[in-house]
C-alpha atoms as a PDB file:
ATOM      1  CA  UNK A   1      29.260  95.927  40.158  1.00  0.00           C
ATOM      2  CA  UNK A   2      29.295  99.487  39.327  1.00  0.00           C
ATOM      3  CA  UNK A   3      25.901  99.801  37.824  1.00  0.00           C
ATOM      4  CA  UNK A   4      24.648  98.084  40.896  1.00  0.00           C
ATOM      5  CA  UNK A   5      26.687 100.993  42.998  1.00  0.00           C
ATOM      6  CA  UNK A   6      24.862 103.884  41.366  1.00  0.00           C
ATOM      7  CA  UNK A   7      21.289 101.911  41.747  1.00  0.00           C
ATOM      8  CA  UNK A   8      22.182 101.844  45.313  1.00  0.00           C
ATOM      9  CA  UNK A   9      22.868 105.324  45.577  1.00  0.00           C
ATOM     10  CA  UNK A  10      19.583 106.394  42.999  1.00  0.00           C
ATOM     11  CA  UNK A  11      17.820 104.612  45.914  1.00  0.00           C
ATOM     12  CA  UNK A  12      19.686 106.172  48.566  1.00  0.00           C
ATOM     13  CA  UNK A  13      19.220 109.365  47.872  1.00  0.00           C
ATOM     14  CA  UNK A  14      14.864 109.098  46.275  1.00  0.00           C
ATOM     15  CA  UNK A  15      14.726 107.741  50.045  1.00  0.00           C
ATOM     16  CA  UNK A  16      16.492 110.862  51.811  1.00  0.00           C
ATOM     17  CA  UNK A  17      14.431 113.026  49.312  1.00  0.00           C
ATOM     18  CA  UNK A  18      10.942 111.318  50.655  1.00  0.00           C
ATOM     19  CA  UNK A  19      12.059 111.649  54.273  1.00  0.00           C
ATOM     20  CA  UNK A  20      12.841 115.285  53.786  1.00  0.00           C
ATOM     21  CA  UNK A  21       9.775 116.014  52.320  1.00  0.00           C
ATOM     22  CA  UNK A  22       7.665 113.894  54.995  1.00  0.00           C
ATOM     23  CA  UNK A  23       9.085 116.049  57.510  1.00  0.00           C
ATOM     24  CA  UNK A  24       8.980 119.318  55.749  1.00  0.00           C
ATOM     25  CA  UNK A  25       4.971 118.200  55.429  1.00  0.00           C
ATOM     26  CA  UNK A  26       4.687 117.383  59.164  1.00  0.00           C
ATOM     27  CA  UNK A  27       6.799 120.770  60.421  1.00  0.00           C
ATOM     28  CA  UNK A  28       3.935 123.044  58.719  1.00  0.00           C
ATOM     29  CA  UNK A  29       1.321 121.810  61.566  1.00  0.00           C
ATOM     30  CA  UNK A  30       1.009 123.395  64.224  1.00  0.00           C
ATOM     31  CA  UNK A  31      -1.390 124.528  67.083  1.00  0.00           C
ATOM     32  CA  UNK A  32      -2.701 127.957  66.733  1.00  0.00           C
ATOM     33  CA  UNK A  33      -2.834 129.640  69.791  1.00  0.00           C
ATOM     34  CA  UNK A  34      -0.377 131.384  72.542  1.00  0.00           C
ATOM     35  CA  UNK A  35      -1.827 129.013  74.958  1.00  0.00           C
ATOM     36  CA  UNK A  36      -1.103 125.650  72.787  1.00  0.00           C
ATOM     37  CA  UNK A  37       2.768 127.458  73.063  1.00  0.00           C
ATOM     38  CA  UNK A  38       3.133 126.361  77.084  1.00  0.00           C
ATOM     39  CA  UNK A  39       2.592 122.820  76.306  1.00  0.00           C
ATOM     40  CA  UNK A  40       4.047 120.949  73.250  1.00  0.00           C
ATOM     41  CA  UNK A  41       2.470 117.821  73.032  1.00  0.00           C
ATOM     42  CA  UNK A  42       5.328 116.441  71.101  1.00  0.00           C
ATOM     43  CA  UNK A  43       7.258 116.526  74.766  1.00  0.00           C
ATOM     44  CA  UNK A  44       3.594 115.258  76.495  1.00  0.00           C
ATOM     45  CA  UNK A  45       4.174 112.500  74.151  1.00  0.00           C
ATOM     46  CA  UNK A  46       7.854 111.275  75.092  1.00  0.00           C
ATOM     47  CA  UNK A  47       6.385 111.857  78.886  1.00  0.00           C
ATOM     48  CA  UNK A  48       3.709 109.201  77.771  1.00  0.00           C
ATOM     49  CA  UNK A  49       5.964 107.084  76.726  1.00  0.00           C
ATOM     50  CA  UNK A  50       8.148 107.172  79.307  1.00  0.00           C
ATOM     51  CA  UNK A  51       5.609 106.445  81.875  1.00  0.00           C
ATOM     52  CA  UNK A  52       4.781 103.151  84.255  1.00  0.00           C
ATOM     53  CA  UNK A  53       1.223 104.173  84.863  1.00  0.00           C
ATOM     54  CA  UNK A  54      -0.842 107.419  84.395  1.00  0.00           C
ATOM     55  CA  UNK A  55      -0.540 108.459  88.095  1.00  0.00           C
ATOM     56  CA  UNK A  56       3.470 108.937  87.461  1.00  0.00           C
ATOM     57  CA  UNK A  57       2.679 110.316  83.875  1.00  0.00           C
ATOM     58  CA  UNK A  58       0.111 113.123  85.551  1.00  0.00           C
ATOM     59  CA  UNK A  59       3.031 113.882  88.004  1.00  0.00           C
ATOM     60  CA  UNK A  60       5.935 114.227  85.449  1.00  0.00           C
ATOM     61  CA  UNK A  61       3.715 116.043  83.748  1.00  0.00           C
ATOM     62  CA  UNK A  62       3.376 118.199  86.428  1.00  0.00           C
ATOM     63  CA  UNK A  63       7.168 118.558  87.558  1.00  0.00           C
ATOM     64  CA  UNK A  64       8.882 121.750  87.347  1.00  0.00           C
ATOM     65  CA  UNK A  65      12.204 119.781  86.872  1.00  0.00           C
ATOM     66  CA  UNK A  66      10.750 118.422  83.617  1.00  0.00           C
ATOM     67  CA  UNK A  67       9.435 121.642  82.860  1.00  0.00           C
ATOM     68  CA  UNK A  68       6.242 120.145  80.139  1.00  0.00           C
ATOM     69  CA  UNK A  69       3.997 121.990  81.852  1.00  0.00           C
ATOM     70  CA  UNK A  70       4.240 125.968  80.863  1.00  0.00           C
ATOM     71  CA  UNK A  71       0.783 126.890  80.698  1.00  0.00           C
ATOM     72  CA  UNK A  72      -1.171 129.226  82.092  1.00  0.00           C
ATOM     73  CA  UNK A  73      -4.823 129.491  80.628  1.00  0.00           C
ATOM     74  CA  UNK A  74      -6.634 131.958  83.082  1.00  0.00           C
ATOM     75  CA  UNK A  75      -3.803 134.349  82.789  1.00  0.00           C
ATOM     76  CA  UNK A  76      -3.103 134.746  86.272  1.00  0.00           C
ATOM     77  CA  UNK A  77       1.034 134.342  85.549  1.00  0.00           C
ATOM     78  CA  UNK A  78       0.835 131.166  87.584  1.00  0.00           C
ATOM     79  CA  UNK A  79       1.388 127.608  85.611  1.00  0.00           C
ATOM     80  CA  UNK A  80      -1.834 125.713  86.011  1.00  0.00           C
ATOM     81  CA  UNK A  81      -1.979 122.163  87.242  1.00  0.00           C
ATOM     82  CA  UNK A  82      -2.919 119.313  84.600  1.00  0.00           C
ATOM     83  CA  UNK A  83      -5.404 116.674  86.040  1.00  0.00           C
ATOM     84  CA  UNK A  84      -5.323 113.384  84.231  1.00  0.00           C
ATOM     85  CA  UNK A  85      -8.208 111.272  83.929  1.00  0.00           C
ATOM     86  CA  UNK A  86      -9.264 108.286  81.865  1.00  0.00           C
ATOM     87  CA  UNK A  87     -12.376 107.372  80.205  1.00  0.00           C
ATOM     88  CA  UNK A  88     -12.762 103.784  78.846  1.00  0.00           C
ATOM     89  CA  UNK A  89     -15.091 102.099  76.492  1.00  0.00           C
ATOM     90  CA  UNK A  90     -14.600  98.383  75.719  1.00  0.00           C
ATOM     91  CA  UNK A  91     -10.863  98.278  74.231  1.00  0.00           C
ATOM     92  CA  UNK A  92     -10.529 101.975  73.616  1.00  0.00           C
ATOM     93  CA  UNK A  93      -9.254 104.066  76.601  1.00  0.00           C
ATOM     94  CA  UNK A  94      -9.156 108.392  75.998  1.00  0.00           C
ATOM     95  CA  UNK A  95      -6.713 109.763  78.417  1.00  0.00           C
ATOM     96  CA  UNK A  96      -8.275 113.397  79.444  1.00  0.00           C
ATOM     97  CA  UNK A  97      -5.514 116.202  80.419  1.00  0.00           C
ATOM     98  CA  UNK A  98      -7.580 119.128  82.208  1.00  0.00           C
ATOM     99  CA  UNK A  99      -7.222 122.097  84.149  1.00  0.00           C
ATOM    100  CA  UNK A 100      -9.069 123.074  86.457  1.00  0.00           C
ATOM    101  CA  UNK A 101      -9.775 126.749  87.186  1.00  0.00           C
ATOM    102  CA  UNK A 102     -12.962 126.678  89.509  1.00  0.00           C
ATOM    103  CA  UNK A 103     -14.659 125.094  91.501  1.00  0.00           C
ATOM    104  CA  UNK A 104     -17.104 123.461  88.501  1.00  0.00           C
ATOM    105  CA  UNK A 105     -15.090 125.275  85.820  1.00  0.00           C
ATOM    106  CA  UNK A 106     -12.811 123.274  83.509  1.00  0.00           C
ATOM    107  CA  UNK A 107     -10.458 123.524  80.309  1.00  0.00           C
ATOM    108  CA  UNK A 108      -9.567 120.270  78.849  1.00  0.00           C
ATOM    109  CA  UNK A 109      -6.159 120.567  77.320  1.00  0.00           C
ATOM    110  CA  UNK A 110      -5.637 117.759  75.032  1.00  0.00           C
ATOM    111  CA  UNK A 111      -6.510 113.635  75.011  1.00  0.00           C
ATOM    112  CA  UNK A 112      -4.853 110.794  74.647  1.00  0.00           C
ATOM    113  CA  UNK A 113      -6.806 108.309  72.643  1.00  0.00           C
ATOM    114  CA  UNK A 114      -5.760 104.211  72.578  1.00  0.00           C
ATOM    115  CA  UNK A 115      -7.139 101.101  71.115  1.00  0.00           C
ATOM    116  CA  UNK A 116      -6.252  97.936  70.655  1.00  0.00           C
ATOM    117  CA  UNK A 117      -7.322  95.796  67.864  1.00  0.00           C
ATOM    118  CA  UNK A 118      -7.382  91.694  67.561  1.00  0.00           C
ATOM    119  CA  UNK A 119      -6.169  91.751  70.588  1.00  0.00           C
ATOM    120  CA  UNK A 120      -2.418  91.931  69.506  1.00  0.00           C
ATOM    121  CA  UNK A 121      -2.294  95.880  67.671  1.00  0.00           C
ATOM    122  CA  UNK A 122      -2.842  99.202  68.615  1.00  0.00           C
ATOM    123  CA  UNK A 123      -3.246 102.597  67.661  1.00  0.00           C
ATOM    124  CA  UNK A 124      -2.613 105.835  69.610  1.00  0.00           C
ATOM    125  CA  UNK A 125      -2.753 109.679  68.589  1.00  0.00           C
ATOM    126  CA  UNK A 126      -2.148 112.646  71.155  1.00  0.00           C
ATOM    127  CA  UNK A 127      -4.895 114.992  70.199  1.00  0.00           C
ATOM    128  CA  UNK A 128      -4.541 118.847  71.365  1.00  0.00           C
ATOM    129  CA  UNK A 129      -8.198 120.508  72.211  1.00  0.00           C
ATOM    130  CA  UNK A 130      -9.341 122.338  69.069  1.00  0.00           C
ATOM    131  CA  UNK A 131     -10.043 125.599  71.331  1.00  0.00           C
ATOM    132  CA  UNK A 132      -6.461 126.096  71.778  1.00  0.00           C
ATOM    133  CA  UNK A 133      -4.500 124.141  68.847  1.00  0.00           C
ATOM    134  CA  UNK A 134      -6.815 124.038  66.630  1.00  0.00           C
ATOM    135  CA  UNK A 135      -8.985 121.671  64.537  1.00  0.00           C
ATOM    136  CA  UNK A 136      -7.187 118.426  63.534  1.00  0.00           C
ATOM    137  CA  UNK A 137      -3.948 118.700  65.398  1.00  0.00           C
ATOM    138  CA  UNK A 138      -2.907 115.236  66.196  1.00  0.00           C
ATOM    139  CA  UNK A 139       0.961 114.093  67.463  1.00  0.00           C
ATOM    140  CA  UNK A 140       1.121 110.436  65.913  1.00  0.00           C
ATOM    141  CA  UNK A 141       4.027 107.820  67.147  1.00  0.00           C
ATOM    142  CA  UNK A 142       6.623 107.787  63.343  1.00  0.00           C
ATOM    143  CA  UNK A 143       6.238 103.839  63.997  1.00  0.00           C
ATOM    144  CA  UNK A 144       4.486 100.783  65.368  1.00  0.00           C
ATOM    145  CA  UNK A 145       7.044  99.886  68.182  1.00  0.00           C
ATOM    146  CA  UNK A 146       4.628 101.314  70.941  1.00  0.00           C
ATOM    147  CA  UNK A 147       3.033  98.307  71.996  1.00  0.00           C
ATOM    148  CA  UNK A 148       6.014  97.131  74.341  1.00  0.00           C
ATOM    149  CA  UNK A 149       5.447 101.171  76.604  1.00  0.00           C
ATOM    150  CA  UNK A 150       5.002 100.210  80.289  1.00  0.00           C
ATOM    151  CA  UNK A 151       1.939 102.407  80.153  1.00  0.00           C
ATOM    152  CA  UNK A 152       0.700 100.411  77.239  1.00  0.00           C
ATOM    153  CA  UNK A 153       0.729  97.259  79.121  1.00  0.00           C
ATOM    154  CA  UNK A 154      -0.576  98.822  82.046  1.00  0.00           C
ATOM    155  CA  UNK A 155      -3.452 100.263  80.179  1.00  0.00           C
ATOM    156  CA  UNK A 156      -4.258  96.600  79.265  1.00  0.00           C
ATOM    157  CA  UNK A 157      -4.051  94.355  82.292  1.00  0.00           C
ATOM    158  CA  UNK A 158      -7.407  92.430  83.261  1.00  0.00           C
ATOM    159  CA  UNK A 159      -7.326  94.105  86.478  1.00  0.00           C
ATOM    160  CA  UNK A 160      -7.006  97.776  85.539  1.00  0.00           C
ATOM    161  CA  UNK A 161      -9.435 100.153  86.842  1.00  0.00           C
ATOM    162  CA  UNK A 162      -9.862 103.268  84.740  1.00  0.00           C
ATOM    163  CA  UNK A 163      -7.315 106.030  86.301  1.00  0.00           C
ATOM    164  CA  UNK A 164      -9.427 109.323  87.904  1.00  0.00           C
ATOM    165  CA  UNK A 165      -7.155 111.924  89.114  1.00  0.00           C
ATOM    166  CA  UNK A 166      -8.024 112.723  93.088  1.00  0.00           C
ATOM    167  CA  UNK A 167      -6.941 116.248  92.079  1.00  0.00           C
ATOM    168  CA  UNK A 168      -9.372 119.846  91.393  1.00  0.00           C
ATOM    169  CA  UNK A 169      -9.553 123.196  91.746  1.00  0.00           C
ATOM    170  CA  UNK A 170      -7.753 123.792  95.869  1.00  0.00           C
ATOM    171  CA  UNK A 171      -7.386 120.413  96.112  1.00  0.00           C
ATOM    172  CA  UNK A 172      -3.567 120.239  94.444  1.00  0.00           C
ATOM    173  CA  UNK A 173      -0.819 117.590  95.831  1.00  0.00           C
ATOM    174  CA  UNK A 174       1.351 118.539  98.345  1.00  0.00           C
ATOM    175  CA  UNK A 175       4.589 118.057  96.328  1.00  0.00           C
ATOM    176  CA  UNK A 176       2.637 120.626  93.467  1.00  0.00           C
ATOM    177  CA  UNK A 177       4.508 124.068  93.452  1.00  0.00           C
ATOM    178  CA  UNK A 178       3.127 127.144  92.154  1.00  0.00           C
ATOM    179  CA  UNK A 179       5.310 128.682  89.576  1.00  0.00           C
ATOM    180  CA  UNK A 180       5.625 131.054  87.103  1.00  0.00           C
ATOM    181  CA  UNK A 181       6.194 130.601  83.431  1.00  0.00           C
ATOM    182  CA  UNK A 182       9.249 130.829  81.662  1.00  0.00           C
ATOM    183  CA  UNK A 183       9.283 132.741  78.393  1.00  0.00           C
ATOM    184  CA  UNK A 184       8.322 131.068  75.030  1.00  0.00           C
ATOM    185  CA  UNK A 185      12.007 130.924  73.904  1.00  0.00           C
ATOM    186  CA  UNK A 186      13.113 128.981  77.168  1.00  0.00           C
ATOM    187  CA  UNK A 187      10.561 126.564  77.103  1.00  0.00           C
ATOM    188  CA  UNK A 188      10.814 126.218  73.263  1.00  0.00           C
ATOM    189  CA  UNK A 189      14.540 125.487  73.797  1.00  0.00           C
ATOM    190  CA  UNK A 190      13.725 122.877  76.397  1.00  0.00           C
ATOM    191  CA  UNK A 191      10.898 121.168  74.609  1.00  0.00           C
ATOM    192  CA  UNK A 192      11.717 121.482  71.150  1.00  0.00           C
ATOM    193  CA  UNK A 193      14.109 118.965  70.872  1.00  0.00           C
ATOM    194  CA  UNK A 194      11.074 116.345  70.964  1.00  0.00           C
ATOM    195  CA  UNK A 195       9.846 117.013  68.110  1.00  0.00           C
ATOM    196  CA  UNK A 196      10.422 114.938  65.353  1.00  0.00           C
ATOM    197  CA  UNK A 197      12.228 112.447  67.575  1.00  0.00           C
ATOM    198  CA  UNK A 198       9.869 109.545  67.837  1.00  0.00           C
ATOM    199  CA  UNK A 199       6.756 111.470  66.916  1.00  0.00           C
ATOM    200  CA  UNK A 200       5.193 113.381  64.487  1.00  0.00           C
ATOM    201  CA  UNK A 201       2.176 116.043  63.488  1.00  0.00           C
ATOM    202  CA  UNK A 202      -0.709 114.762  61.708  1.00  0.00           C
ATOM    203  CA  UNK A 203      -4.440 116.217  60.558  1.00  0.00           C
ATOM    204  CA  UNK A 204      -5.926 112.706  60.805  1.00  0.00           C
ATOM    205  CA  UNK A 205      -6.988 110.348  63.664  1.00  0.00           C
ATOM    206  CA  UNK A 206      -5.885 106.803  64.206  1.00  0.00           C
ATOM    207  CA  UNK A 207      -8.139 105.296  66.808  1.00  0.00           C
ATOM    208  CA  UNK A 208     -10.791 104.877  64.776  1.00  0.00           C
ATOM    209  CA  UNK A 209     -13.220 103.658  68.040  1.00  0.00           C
ATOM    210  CA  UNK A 210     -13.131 106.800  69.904  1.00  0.00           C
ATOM    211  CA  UNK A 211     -16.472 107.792  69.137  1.00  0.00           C
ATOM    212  CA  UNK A 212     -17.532 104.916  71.227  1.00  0.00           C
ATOM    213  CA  UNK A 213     -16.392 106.781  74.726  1.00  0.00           C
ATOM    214  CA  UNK A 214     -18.328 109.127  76.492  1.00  0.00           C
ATOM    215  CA  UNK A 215     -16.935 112.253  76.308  1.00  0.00           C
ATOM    216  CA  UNK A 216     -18.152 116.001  77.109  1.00  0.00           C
ATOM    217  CA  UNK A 217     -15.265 118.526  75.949  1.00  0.00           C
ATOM    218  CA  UNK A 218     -14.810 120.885  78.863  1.00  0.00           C
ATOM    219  CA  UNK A 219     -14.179 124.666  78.038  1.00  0.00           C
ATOM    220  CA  UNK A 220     -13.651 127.347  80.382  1.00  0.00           C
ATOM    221  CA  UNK A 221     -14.923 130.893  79.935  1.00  0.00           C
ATOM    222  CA  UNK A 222     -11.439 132.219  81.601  1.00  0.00           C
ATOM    223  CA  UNK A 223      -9.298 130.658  79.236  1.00  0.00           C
ATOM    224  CA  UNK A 224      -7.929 133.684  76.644  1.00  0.00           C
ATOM    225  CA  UNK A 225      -7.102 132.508  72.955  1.00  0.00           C
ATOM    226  CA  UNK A 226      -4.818 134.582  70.552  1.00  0.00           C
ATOM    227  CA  UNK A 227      -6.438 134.963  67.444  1.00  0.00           C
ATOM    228  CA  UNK A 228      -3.280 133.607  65.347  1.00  0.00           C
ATOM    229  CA  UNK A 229       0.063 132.609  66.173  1.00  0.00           C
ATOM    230  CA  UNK A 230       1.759 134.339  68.611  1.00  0.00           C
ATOM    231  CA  UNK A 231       5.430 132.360  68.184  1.00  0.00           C
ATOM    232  CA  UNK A 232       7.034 130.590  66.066  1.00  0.00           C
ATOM    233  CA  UNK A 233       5.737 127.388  65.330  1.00  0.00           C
ATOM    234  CA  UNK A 234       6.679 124.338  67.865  1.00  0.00           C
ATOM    235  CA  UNK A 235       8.975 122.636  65.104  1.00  0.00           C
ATOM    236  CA  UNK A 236      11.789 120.360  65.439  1.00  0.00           C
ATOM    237  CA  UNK A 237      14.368 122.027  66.685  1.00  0.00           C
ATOM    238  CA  UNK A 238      18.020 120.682  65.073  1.00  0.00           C
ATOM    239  CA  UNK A 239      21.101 121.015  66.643  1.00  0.00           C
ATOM    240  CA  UNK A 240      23.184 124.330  65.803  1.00  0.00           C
ATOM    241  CA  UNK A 241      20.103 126.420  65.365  1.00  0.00           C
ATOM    242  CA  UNK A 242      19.825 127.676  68.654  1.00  0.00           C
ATOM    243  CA  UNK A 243      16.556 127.059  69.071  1.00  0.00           C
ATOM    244  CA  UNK A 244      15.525 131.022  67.114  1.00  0.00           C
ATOM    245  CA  UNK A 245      12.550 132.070  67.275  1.00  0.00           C
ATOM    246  CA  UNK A 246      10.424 134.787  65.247  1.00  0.00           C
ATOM    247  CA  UNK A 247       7.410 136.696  67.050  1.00  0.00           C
ATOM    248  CA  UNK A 248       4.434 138.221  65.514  1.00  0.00           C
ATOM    249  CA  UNK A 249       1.895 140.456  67.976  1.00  0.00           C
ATOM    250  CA  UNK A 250      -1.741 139.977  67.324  1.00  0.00           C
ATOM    251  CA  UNK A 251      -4.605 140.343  69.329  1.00  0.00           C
ATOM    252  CA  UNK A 252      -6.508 138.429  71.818  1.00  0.00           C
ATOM    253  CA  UNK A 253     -10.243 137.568  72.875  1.00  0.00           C
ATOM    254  CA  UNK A 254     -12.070 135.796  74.770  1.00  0.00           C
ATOM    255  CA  UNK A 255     -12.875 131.877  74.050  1.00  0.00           C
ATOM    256  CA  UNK A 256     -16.871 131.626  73.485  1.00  0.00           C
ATOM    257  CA  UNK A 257     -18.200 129.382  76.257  1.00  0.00           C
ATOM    258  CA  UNK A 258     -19.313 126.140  75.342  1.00  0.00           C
ATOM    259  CA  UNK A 259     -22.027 124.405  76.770  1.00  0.00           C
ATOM    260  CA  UNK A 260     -20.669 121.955  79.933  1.00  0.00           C
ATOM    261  CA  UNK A 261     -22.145 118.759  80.303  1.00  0.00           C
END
């Protein structure tokens, strides 16, 4: 009985030890730029999940009461509105979030990208646009149990009809309310607790299919990139630490146009 006890707890604790490290591996990615800090995509993923259909996931998203949204890419110290539009291909759906900023002049933000396989599995990843976080900056769900999300199911239906936001540049809902960002240490407080929670930070893709939809990055010539990290990375935040942060100053430029199509 006792030798069985201390197998138990040799087992115990090489477990603890591999879920420490997993997340100590996860915590060290993170999006590169000041404007990936006003909108953590570990929060945009809890929103996601959360959500009955992508019209009430493009207006949460867009709620000051949530407070997700903290961005501000033309640096006009207003927080931009986040369109949400969906492109499908077959059984592979990439969820677009964009801002627009003129009247032809967009900046995607990040995609959503879904598939289902055999019918019966699925694979998501939250994927932030490699002008502002970065190449390879995925949010991944830590498990399998997504396949019973409302927006999931709605995705899927026989009768869906690929969601195109009815929003643009002057052309904002009338419950939208311009706003001005709160600092990176607020919003880091608010969002940071997401992290870690049901998702996590990975360099590699899971829907596999995505190359089958047609898709055209956007990228705006107003949108202003740090060079480096501004903040601290968006990391889980655990309770006690007061959500610290530590900043380093670099300097900016301008994002090279790329070619709109």
């Amino acid at each position: 009985m006792r030798v069985l006890t201390i197998k138990f707890f040799i087992m115990m604790l090489f477990g603890m030890l591999s879920l420490l490290s997993a997340l100590a591996q996860t915590s060290t990615i993170t999006p590169n730029s000041d404007a990936a800090a006003g909108l953590d995509l570990y929060a945009v993923a809890e929103l996601f999940k959360d959500s009955e259909n992508l019209e009430k996931f493009e207006q949460n998203l867009n709620n000051p009461e949530k407070g997700i949204n903290n961005i501000d890419l033309n640096g006009n110290g207003e927080i931009d509105f986040i369109r949400v539009t969906d492109k499908v291909a077959a059984q592979t759906h990439l969820i677009i979030l964009q801002v627009p900023l003129g009247n032809d002049d967009y900046q995607d933000v990040a995609t959503i990208a879904l598939e289902q396989e055999n019918g019966k599995n699925y694979n998501l990843h939250f994927q932030g646009d490699p002008s502002i976080y970065g190449e390879n900056y995925y949010v991944v769900p830590a498990n399998n149990n997504f396949s019973a999300w409302k927006v999931v199911r709605w995705l899927f239906t026989p009768n869906y009809r690929p969601y195109y936001s009815p929003y643009g540049y002057k052309t904002l809902p009338g419950w939208w309310i311009v706003r001005r960002p709160v600092t990176y240490a607020v919003y880091h407080t608010r969002t940071g607790v997401f992290a870690g929670r049901n998702f996590v930070a990975s360099r590699t893709l899971r829907v596999k299919t995505i190359a089958n939809v047609n898709y055209h990055p956007r990228t705006s010539t107003l949108v202003v990139k740090k060079v480096a990290v501004t903040h601290a990375p968006v990391t889980p935040t655990r309770p006690g630490n007061g959500g610290r942060t530590t900043v380093v100053t670099t300097n900016t430029k301008v994002v090279k146009p790329k070619k709109n199509h």
